[in-house]
C-alpha atoms as a PDB file:
ATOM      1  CA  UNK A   1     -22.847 -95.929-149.285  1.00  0.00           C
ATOM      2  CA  UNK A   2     -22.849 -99.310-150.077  1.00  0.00           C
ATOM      3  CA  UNK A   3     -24.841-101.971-147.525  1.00  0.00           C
ATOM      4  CA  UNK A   4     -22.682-104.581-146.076  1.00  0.00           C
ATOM      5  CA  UNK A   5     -23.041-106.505-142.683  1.00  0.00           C
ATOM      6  CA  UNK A   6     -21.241-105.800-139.513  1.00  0.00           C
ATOM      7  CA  UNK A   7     -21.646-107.853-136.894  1.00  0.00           C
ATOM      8  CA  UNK A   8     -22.979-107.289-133.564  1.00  0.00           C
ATOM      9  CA  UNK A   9     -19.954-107.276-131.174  1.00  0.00           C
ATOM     10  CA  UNK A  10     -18.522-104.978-133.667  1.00  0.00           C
ATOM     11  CA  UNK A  11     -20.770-102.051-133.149  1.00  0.00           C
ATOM     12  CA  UNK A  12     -21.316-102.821-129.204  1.00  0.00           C
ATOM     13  CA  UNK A  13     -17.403-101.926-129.333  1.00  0.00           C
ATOM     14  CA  UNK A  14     -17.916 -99.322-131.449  1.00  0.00           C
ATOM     15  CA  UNK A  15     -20.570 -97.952-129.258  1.00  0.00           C
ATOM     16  CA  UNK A  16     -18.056 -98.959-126.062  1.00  0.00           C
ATOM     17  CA  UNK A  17     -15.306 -96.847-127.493  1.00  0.00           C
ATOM     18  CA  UNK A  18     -17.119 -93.793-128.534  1.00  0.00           C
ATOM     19  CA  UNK A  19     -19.053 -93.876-125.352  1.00  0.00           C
ATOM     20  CA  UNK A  20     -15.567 -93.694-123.613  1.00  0.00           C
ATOM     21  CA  UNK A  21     -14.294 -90.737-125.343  1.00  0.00           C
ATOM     22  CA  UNK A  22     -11.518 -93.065-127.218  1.00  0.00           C
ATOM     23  CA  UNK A  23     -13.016 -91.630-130.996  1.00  0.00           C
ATOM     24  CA  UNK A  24     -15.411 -89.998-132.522  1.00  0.00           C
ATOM     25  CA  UNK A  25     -18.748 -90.423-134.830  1.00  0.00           C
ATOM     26  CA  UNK A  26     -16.737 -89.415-137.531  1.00  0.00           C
ATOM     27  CA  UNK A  27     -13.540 -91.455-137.431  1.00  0.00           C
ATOM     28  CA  UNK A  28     -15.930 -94.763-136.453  1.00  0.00           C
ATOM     29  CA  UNK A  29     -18.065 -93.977-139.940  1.00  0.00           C
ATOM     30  CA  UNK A  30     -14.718 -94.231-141.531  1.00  0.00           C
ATOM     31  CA  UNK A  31     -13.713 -97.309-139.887  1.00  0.00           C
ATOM     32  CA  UNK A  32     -17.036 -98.996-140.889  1.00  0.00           C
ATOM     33  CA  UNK A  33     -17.289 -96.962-144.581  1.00  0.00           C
ATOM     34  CA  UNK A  34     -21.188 -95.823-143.278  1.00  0.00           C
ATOM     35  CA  UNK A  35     -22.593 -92.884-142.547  1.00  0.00           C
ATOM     36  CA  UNK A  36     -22.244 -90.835-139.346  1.00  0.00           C
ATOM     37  CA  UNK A  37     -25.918 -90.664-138.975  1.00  0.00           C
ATOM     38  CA  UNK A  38     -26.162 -94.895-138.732  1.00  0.00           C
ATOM     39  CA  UNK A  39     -23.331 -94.473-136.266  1.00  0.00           C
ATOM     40  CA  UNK A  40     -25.496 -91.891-134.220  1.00  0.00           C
ATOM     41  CA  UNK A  41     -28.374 -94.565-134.504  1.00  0.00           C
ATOM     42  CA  UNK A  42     -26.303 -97.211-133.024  1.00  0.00           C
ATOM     43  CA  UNK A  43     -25.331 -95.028-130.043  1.00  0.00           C
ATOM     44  CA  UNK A  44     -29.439 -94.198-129.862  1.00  0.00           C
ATOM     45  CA  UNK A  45     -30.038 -98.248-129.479  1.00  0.00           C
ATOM     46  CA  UNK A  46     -27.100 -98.667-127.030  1.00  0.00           C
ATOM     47  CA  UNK A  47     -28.303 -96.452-124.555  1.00  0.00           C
ATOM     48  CA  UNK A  48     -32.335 -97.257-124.419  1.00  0.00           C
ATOM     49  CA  UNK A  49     -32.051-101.200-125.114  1.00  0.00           C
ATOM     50  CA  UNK A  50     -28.677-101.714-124.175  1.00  0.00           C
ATOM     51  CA  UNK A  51     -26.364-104.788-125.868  1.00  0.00           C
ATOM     52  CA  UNK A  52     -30.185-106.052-126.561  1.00  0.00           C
ATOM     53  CA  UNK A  53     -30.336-103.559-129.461  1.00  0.00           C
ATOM     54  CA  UNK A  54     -28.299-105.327-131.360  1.00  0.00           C
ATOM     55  CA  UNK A  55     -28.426-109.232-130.506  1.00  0.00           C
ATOM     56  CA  UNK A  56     -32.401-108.866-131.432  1.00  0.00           C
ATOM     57  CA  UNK A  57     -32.522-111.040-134.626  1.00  0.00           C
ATOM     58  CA  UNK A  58     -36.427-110.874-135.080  1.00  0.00           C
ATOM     59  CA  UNK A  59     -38.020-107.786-136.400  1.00  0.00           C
ATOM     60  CA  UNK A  60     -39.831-105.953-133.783  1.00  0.00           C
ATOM     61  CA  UNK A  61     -43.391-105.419-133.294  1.00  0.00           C
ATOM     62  CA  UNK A  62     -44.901-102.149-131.675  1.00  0.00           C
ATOM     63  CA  UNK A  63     -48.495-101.965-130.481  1.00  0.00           C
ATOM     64  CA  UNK A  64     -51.094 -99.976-131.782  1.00  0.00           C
ATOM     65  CA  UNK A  65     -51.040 -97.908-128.824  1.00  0.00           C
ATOM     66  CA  UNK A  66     -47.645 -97.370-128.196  1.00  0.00           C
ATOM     67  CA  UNK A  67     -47.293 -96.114-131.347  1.00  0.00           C
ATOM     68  CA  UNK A  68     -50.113 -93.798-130.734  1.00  0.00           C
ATOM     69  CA  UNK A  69     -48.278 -92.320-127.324  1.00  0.00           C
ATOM     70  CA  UNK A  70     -44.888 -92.122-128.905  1.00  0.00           C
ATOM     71  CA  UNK A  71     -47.213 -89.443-132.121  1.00  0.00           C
ATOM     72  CA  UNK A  72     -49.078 -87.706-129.460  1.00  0.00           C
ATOM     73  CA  UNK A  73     -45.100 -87.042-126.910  1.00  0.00           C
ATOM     74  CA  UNK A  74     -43.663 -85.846-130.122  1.00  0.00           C
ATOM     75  CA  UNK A  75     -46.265 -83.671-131.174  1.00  0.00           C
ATOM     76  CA  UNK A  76     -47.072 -82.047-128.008  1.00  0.00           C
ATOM     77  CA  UNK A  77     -43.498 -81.371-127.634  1.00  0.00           C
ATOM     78  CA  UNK A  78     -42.404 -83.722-124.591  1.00  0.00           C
ATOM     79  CA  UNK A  79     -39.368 -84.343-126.399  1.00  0.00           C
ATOM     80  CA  UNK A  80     -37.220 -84.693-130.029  1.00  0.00           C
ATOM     81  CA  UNK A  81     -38.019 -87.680-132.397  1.00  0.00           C
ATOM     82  CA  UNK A  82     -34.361 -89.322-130.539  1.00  0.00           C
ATOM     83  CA  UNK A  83     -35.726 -88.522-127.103  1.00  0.00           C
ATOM     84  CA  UNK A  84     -39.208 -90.465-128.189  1.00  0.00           C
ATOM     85  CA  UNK A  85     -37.705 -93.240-129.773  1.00  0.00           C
ATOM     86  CA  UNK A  86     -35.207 -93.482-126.596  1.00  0.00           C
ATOM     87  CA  UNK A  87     -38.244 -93.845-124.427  1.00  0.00           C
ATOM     88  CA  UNK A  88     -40.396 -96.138-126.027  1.00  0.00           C
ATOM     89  CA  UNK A  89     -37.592 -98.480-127.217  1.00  0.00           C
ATOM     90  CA  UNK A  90     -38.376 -97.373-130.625  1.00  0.00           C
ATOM     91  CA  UNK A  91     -35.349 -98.636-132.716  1.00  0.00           C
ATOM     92  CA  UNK A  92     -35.519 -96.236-136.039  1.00  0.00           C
ATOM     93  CA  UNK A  93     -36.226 -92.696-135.910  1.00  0.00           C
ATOM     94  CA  UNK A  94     -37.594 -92.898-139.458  1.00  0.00           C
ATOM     95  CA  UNK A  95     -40.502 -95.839-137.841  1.00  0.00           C
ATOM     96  CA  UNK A  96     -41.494 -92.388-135.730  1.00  0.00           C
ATOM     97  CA  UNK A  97     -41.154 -90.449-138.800  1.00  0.00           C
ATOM     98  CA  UNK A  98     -44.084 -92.719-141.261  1.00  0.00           C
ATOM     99  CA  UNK A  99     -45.889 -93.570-137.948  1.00  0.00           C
ATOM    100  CA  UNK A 100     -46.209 -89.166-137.498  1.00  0.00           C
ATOM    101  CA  UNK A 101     -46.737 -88.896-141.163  1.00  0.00           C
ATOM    102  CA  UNK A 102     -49.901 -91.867-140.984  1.00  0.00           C
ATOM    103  CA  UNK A 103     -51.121 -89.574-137.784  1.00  0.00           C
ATOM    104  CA  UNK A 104     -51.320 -86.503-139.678  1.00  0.00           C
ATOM    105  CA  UNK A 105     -52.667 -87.996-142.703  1.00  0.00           C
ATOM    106  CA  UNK A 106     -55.691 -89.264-140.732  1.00  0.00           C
ATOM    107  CA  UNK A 107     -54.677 -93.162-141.111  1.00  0.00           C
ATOM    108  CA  UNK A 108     -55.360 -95.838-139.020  1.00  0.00           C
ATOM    109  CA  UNK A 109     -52.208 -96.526-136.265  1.00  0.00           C
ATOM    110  CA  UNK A 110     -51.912-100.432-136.622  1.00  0.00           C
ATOM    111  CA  UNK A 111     -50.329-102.650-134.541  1.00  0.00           C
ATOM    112  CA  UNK A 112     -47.444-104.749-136.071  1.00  0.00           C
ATOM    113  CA  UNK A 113     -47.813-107.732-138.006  1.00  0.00           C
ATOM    114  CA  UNK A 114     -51.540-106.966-138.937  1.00  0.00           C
ATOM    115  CA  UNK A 115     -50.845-106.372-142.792  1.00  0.00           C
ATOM    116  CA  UNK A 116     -49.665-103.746-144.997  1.00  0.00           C
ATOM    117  CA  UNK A 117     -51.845-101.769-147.542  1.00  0.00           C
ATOM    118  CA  UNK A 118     -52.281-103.867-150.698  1.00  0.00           C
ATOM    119  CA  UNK A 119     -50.054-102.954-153.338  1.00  0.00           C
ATOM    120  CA  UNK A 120     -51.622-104.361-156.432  1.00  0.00           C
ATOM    121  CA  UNK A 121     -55.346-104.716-157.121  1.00  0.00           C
ATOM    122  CA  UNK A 122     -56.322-108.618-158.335  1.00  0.00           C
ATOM    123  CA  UNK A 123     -56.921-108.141-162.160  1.00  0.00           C
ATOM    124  CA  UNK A 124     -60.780-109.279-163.346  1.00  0.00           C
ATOM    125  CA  UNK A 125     -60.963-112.863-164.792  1.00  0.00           C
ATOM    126  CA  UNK A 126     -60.300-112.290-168.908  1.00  0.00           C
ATOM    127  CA  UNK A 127     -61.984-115.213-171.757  1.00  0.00           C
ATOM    128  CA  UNK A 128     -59.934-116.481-174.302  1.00  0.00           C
ATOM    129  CA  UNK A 129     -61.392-114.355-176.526  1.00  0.00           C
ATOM    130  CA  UNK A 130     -60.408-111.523-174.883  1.00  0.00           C
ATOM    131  CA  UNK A 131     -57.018-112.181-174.622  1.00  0.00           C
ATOM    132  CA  UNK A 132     -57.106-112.405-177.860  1.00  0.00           C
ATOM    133  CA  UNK A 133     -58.460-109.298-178.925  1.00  0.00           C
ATOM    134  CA  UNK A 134     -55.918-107.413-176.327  1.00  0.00           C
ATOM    135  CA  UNK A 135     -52.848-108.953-178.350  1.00  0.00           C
ATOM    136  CA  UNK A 136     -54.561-107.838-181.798  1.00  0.00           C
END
């Protein structure tokens, strides 16, 4: 499905009506042409953060040791990876998901906003010669 923008007020109501028993998951989807599983997320947001969830413009940073909590309730079974995020404010179930996956793989649990893993490698500095040579 394609990505287009809907606007805040638009999925509050959405949330609003579903919330009230006027539709369903499925029939909202439709409405918005988006899966039923970004529909379920929405619901997630609505009821841990409120309207909040979706007025936030600014991406959100998580602590190094709330992240480490929300691992160690999911793997010792205090609750499903919605119940987790639910508590801890967590807005994506697939943040849990790479923040478990980093846990398991023995990586460092970062706070936000303290840099990514380097993607590229700087290349050595090359003389003209060598250039040279490479194109030949």
């Amino acid at each position: 499905m394609s990505k287009r923008n809907i606007s805040a007020q638009d999925k509050i109501n959405a949330v609003k009506r579903y919330l009230n028993g006027l539709t369903s998951q499925r029939i909202l989807a439709n409405e918005f042409s988006i899966s039923q599983a970004s529909i379920q997320q929405w619901i997630t947001n609505y009821e841990s953060m409120g309207e909040d969830a979706f007025l936030m413009k600014s991406y959100k940073h998580y602590s190094a040791e709330l992240k480490r909590k929300a691992v160690l309730d999911y793997l010792s079974g205090k609750g499903s990876q919605t119940d987790i995020c639910k508590k801890y404010g967590i807005r994506s179930k697939s943040k849990l998901q790479k923040w478990i996956k980093k846990y398991n793989g023995h990586e460092e649990l970062k706070s936000s906003g303290t840099g990514g893993s380097i993607i590229m490698t700087k290349g050595r500095k090359t003389t003209f010669e060598e250039r040279v040579e490479i194109v030949q």
